[in-house]
C-alpha atoms as a PDB file:
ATOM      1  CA  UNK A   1      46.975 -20.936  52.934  1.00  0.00           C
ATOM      2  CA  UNK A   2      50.025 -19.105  51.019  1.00  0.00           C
ATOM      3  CA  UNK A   3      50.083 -15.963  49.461  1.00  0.00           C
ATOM      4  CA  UNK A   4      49.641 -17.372  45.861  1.00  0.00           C
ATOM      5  CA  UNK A   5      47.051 -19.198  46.902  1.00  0.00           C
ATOM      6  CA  UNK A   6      45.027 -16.453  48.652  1.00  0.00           C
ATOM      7  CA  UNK A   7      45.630 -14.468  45.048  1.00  0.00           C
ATOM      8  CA  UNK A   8      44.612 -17.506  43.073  1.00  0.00           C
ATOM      9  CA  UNK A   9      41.422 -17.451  44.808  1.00  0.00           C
ATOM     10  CA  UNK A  10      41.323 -13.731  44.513  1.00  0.00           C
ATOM     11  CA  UNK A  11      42.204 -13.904  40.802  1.00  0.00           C
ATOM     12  CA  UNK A  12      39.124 -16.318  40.373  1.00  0.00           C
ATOM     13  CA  UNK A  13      36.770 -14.704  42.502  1.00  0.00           C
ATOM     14  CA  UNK A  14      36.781 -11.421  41.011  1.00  0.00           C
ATOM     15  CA  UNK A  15      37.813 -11.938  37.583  1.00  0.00           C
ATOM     16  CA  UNK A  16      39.686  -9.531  37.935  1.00  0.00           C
ATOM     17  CA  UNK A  17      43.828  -8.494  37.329  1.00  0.00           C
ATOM     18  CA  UNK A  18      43.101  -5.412  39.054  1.00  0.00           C
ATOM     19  CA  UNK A  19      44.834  -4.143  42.168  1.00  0.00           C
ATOM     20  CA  UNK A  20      43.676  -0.871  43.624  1.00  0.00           C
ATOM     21  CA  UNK A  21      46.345   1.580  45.320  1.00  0.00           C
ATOM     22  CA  UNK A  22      45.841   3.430  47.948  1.00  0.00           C
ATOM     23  CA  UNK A  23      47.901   6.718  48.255  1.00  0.00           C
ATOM     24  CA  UNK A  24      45.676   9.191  50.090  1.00  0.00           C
ATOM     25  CA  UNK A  25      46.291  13.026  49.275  1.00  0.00           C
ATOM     26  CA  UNK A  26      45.228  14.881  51.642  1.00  0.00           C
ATOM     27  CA  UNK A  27      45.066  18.031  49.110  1.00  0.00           C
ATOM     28  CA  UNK A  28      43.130  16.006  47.125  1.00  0.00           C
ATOM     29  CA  UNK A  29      40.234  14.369  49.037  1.00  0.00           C
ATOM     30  CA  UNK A  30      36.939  15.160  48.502  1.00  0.00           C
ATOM     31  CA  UNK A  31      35.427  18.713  50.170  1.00  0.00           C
ATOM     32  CA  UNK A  32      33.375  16.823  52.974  1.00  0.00           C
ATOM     33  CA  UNK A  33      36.555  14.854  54.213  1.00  0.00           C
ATOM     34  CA  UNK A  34      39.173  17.947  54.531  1.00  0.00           C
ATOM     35  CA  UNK A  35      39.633  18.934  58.065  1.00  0.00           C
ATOM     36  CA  UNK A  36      38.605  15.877  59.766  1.00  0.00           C
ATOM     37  CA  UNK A  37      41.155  13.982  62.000  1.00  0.00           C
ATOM     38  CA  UNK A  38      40.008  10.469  60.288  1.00  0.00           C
ATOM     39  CA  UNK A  39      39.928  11.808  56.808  1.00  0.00           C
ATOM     40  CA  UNK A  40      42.393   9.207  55.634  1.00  0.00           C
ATOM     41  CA  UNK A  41      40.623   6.860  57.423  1.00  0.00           C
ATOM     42  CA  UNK A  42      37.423   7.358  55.848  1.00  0.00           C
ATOM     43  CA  UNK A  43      38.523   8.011  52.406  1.00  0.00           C
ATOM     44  CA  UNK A  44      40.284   5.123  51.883  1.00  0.00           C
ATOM     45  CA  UNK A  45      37.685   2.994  53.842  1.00  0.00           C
ATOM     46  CA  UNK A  46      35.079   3.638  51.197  1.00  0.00           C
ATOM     47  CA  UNK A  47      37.613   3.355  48.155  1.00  0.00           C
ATOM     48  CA  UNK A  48      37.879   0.004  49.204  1.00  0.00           C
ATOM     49  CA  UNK A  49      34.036  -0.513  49.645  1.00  0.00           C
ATOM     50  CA  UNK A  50      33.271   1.109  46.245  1.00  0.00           C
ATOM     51  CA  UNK A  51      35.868  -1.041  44.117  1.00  0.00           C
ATOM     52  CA  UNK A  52      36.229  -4.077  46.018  1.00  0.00           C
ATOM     53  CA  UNK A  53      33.913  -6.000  43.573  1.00  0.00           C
ATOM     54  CA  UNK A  54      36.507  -4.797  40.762  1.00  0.00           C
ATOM     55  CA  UNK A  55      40.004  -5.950  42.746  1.00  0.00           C
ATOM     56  CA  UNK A  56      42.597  -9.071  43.572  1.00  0.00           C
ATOM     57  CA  UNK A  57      43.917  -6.586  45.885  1.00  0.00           C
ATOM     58  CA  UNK A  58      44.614  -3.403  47.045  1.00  0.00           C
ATOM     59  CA  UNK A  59      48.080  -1.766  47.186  1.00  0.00           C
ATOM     60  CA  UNK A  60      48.493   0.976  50.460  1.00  0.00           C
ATOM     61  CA  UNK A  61      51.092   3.063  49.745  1.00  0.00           C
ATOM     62  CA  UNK A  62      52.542   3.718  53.558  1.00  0.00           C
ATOM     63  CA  UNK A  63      54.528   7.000  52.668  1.00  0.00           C
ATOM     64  CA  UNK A  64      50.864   8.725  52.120  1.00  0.00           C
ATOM     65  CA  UNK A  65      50.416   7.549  55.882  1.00  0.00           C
ATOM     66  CA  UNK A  66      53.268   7.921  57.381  1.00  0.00           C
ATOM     67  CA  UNK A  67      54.079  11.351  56.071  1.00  0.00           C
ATOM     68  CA  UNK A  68      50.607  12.522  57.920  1.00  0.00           C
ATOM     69  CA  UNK A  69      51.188  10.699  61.107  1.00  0.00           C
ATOM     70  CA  UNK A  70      48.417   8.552  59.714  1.00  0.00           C
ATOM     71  CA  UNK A  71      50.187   5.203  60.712  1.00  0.00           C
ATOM     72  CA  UNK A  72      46.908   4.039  62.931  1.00  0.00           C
ATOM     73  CA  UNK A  73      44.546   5.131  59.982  1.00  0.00           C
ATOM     74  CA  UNK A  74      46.485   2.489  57.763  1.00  0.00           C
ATOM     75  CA  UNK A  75      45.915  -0.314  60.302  1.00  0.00           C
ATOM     76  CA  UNK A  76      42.351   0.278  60.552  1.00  0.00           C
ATOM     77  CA  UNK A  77      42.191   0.095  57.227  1.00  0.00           C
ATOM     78  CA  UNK A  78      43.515  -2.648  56.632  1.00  0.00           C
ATOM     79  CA  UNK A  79      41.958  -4.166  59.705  1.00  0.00           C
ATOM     80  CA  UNK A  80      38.751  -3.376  57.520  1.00  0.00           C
ATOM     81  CA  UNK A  81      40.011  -4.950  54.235  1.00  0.00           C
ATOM     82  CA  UNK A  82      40.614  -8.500  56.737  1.00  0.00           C
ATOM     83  CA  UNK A  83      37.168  -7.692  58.199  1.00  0.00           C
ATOM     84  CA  UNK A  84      35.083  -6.929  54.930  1.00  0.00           C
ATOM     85  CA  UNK A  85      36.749  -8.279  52.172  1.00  0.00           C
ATOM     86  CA  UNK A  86      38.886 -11.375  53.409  1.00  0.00           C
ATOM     87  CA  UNK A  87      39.367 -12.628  50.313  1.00  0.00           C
ATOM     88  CA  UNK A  88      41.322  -9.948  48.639  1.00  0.00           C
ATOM     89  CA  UNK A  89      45.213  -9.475  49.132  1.00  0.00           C
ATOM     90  CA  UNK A  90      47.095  -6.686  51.104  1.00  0.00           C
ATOM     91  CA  UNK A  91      50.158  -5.541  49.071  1.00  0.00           C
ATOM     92  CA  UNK A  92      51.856  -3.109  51.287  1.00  0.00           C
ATOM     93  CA  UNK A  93      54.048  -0.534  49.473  1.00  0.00           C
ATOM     94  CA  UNK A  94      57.013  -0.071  51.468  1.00  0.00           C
ATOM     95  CA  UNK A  95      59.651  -0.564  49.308  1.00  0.00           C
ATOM     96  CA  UNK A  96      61.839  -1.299  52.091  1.00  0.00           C
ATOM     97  CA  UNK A  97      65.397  -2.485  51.882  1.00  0.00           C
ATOM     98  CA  UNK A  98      67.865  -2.293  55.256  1.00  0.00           C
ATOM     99  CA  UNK A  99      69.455  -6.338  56.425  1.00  0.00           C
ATOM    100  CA  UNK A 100      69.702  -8.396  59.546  1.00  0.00           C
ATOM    101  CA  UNK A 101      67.955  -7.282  62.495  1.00  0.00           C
ATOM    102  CA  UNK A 102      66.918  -4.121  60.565  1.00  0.00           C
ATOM    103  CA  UNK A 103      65.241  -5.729  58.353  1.00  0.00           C
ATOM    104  CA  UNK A 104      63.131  -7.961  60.292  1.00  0.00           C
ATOM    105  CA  UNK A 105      61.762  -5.213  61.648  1.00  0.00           C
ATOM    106  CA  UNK A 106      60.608  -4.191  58.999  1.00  0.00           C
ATOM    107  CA  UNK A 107      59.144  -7.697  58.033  1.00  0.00           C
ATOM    108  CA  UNK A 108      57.476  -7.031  61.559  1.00  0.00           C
ATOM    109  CA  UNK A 109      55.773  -3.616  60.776  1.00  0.00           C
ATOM    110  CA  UNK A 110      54.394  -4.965  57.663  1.00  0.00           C
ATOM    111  CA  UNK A 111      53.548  -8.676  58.723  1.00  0.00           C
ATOM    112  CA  UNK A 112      52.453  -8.357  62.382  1.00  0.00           C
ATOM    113  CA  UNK A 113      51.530  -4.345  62.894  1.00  0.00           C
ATOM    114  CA  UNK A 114      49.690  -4.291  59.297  1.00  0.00           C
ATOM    115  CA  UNK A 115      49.223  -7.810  58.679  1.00  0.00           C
ATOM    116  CA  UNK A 116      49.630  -7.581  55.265  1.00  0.00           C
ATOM    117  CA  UNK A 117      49.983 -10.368  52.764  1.00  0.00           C
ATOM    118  CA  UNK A 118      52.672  -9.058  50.846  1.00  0.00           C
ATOM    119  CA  UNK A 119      55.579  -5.900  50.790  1.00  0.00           C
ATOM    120  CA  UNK A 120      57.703  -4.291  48.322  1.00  0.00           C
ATOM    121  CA  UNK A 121      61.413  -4.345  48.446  1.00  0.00           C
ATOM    122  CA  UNK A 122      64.145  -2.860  47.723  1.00  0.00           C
ATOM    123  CA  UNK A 123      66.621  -5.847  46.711  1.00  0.00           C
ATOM    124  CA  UNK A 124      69.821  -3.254  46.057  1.00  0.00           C
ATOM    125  CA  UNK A 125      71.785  -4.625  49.413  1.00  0.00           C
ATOM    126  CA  UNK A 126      70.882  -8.246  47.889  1.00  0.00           C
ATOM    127  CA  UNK A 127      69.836 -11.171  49.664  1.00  0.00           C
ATOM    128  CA  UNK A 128      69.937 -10.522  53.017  1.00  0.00           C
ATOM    129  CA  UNK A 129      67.501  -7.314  52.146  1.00  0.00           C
ATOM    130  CA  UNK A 130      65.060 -10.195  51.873  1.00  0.00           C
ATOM    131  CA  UNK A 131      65.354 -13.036  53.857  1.00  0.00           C
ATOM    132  CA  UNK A 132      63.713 -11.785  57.083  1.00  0.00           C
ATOM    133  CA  UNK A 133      60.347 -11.502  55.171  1.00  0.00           C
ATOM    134  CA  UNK A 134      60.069 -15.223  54.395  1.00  0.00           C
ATOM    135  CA  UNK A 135      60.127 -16.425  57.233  1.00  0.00           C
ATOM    136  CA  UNK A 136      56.362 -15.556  57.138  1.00  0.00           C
ATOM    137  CA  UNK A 137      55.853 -18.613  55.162  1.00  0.00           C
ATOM    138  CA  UNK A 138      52.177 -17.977  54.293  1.00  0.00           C
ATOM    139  CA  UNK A 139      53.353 -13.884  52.812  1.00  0.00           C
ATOM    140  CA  UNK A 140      55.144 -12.679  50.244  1.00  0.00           C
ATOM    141  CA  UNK A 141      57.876 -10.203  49.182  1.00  0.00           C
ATOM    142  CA  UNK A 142      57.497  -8.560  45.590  1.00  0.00           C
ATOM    143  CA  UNK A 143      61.311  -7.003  44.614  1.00  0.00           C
ATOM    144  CA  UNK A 144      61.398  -3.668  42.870  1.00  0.00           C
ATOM    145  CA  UNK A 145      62.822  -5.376  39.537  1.00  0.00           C
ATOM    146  CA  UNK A 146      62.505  -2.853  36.044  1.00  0.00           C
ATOM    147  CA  UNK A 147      60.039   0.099  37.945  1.00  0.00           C
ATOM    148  CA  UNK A 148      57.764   2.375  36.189  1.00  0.00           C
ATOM    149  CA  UNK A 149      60.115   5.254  36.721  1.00  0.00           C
ATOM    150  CA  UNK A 150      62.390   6.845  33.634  1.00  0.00           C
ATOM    151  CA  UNK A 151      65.306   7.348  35.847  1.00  0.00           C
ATOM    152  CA  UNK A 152      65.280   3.292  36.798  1.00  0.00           C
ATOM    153  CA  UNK A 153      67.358   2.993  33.430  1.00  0.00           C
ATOM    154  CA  UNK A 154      70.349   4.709  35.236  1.00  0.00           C
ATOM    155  CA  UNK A 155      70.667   1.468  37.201  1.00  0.00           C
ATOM    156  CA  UNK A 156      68.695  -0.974  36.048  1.00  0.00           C
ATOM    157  CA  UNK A 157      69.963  -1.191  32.446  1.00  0.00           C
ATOM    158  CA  UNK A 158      73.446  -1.435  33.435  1.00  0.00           C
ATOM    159  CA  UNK A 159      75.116  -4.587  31.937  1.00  0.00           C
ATOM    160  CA  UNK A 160      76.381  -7.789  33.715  1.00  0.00           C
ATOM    161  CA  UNK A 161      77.744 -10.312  31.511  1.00  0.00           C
ATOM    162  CA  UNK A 162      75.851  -9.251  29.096  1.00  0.00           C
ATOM    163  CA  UNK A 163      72.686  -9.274  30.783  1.00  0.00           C
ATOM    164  CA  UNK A 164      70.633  -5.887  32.071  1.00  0.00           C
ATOM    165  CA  UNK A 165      70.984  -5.579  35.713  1.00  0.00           C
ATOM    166  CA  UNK A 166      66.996  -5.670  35.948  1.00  0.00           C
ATOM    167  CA  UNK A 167      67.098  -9.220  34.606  1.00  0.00           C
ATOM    168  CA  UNK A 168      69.864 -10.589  36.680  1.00  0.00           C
ATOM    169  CA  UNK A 169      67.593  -9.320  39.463  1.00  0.00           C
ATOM    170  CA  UNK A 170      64.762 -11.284  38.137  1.00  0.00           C
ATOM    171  CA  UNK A 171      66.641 -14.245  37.905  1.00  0.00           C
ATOM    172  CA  UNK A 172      68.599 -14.046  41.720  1.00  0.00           C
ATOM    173  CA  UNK A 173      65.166 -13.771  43.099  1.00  0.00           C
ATOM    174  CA  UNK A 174      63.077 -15.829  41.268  1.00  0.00           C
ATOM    175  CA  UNK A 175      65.398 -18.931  41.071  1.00  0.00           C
ATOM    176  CA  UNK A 176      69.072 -18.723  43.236  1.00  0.00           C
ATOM    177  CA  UNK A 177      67.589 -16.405  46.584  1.00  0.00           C
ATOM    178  CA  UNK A 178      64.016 -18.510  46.190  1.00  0.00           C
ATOM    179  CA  UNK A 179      66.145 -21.844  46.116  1.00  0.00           C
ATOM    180  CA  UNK A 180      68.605 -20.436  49.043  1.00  0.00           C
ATOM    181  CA  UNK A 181      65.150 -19.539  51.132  1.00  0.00           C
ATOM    182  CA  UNK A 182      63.242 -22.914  49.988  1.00  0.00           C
ATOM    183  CA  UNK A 183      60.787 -20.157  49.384  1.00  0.00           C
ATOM    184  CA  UNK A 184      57.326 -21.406  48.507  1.00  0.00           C
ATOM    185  CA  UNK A 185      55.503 -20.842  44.855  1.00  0.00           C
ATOM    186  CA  UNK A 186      54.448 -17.269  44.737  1.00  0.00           C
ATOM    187  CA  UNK A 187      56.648 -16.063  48.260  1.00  0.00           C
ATOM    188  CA  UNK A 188      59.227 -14.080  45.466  1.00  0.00           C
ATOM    189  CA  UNK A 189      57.442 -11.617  43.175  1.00  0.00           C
ATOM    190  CA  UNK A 190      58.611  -8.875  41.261  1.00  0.00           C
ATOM    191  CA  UNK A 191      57.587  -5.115  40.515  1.00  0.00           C
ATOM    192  CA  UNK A 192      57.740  -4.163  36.997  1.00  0.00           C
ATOM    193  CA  UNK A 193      56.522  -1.533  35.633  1.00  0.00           C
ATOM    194  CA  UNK A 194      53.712  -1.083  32.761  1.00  0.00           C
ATOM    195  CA  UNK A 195      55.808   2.028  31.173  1.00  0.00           C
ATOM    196  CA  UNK A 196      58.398  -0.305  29.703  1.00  0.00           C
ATOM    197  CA  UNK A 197      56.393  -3.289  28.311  1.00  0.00           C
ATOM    198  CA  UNK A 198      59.434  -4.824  26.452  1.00  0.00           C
ATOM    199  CA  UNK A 199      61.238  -5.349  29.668  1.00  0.00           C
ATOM    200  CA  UNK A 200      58.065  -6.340  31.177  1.00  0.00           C
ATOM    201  CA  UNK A 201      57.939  -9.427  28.565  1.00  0.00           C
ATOM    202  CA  UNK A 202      61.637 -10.103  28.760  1.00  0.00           C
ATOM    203  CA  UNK A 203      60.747 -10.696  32.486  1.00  0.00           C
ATOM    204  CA  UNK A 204      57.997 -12.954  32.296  1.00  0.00           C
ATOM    205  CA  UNK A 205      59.960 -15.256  29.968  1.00  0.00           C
ATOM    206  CA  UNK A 206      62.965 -15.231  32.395  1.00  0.00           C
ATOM    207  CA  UNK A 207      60.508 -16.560  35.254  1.00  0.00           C
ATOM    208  CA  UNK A 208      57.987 -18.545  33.568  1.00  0.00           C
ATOM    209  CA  UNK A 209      54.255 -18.754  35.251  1.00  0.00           C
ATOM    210  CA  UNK A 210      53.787 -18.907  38.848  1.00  0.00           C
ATOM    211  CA  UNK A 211      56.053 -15.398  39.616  1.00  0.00           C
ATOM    212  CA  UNK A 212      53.456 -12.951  40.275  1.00  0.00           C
ATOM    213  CA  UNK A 213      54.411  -9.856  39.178  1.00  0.00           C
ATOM    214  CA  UNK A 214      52.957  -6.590  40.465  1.00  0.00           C
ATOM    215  CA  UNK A 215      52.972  -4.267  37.838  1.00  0.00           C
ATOM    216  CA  UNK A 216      52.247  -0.033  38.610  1.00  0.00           C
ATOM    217  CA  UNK A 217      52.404   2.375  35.789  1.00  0.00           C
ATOM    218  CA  UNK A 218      48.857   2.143  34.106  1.00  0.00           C
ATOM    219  CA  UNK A 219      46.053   5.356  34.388  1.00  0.00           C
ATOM    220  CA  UNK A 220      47.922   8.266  35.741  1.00  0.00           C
ATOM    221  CA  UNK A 221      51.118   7.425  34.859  1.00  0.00           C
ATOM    222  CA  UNK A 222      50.059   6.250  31.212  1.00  0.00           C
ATOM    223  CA  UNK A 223      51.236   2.571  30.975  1.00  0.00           C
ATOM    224  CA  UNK A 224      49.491   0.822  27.858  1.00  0.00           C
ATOM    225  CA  UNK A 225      46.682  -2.024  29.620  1.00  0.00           C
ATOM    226  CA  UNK A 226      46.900  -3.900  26.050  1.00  0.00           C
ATOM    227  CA  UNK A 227      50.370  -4.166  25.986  1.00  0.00           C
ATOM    228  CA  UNK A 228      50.831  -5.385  29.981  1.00  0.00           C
ATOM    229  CA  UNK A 229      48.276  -7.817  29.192  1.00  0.00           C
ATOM    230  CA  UNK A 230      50.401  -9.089  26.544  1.00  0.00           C
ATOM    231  CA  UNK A 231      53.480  -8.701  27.963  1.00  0.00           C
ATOM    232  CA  UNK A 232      52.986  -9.817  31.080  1.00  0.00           C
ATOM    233  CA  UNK A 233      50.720 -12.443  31.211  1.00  0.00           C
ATOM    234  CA  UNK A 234      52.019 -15.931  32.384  1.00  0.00           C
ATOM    235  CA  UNK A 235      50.482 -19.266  30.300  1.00  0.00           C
ATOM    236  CA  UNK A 236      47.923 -19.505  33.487  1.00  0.00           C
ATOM    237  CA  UNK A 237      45.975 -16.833  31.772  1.00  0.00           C
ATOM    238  CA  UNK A 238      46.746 -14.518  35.218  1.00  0.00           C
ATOM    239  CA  UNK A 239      50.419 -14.011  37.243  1.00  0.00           C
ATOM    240  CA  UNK A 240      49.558  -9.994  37.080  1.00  0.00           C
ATOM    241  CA  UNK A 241      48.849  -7.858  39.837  1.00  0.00           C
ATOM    242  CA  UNK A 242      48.285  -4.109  37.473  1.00  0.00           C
ATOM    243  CA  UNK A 243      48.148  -1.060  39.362  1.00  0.00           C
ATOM    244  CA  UNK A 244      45.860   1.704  39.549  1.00  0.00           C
ATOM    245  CA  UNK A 245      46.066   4.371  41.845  1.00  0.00           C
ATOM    246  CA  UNK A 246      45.391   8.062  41.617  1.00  0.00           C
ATOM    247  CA  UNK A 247      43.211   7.146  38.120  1.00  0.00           C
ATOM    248  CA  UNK A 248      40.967   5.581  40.363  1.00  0.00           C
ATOM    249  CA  UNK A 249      41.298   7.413  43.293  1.00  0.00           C
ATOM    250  CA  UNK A 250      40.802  10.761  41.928  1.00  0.00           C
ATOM    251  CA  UNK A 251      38.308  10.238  38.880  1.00  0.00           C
ATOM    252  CA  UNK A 252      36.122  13.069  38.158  1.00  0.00           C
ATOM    253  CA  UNK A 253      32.654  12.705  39.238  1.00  0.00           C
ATOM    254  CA  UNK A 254      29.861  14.448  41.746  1.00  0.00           C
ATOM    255  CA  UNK A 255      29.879  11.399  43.713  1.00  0.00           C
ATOM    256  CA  UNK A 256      33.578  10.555  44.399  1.00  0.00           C
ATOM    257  CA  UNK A 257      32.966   6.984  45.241  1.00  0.00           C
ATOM    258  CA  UNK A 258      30.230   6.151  42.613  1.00  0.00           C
ATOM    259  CA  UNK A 259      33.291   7.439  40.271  1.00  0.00           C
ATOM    260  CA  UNK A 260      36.120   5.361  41.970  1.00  0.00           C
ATOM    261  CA  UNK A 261      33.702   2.120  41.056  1.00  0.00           C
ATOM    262  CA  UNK A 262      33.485   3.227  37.760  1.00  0.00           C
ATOM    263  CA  UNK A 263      36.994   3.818  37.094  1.00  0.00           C
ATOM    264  CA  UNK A 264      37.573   0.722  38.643  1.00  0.00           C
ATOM    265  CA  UNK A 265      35.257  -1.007  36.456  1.00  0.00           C
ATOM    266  CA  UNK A 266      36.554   0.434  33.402  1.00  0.00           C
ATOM    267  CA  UNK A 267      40.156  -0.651  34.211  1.00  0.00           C
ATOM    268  CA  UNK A 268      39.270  -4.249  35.038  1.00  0.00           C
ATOM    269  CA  UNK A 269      36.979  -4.607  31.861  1.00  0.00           C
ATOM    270  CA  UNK A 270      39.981  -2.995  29.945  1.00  0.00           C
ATOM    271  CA  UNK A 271      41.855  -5.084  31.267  1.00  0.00           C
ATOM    272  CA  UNK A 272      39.735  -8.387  31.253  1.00  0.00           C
ATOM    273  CA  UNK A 273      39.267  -7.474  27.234  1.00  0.00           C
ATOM    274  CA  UNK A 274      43.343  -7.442  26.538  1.00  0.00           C
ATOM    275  CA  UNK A 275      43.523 -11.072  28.377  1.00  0.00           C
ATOM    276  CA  UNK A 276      40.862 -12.106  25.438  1.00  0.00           C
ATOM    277  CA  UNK A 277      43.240 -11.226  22.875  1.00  0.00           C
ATOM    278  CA  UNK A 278      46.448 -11.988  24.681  1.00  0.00           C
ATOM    279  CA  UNK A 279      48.719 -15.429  22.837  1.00  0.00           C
ATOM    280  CA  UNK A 280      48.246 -18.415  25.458  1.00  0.00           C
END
């Protein structure tokens, strides 16, 4: 099975466009969890339990790991996504973006250590910051394209030839590196973000349908679901992976995971009603 056909069946499955992230702040987990030694662990564990019904797949951010020494935590989590939810994609967050022998570590950590079915990354060294990943033939690699960030403008708008550097990005991965790799459909995604819908559009009409494109920004950081939908949607009626995190994560509520659901359930029906509306 490839990646884009693991999130086709995901896509159909849930009904859902909705990918849940995982970035676990320790200053911010619930009372009962602070202290223990597999608070990540068990925060994250029943996040995934609580809006699994709601996701195509759930995003782990490994700096919120990593930066607590949680690195094991991470791969029994996502040993428990496998386990419990085997239907639903693993998009690790890496953003990664070193070459040659480097890089295939890299591809390693995320493939083999985490088993994930997908990883960010970081396409600024070019091609060869990519190729090691697909040579998993059955993951994929989604490249940070126009992200959610203000401050991606001071690179990503520059001009080449008269085209913004974020679309000349788009296009190198989605049809000369894909071509160079004889990279299956759905191996080469992109991230862009839900902040600048206009650029968001720009790139779907670049690629066309079958590019998934994972697309952070909505809830916390205040990207419009309506416009994304429209934006962003590719003439399948799906080709969006949206991104909630700390929205869903973090919504107010006595019983944290009871509210986690509900957020999650409110994004994906918000969602769900913009793909109603959106032009075919």
């Amino acid at each position: 099975m490839t990646f884009l056909d693991k999130l086709d069946a995901a896509w159909a499955a849930s009904g859902s466009l909705l990918t849940v992230g995982l970035d676990p702040d320790l200053s911010r987990l619930p009372a009962e969890l602070r202290g223990r030694p597999d608070a990540v662990l068990e925060f994250c564990r029943e996040i995934v339990d609580a809006t699994a019904a709601y996701a195509c797949a759930f995003k782990p951010q490994i700096a919120y790991f990593a930066a607590e020494g949680a690195e094991e935590q991470l791969e029994a989590i996502c040993r428990h996504i496998r386990e419990k939810h085997p239907g639903i994609p693993i998009v690790l967050d890496a953003k990664r973006g070193d070459i040659g022998p480097t890089a295939a570590q890299y591809a390693r950590e995320a493939f083999e250590r985490y088993r994930a079915d997908a990883v960010t990354v970081n396409p600024y060294m070019g091609y060869d910051s990519v190729a090691p990943y697909l040579d998993w033939r059955d993951r994929a690699v989604f490249v940070l394209c126009r992200t959610s960030n203000p401050g991606g403008s001071d690179l990503q708008f520059l001009t080449l030839e008269g085209e913004p550097l974020y679309l000349r990005v788009a296009r190198l991965t989605t049809q000369v590196w894909r071509e160079r790799a004889d990279a299956l459909d759905g191996q080469l995604g992109l991230v862009v973000g839900a902040t600048f819908p206009d650029e968001l559009a720009k790139v779907r009409a670049t690629v066309g349908a079958g590019v998934p494109i994972l697309v952070p920004g909505v809830g916390a950081q205040g990207g419009s679901v309506p416009l994304t939908v429209q934006a962003g949607l590719d003439t399948r009626g799906t080709g969006l992976l949206i991104n909630s995190s700390r929205a869903i994560l973090y919504a107010p509520g006595e019983d944290w995971r009871a509210a986690a659901a509900a957020a999650a359930r409110d994004t994906r029906d918000a969602i769900n009603a913009a793909r109603i509306g959106a032009p075919a």
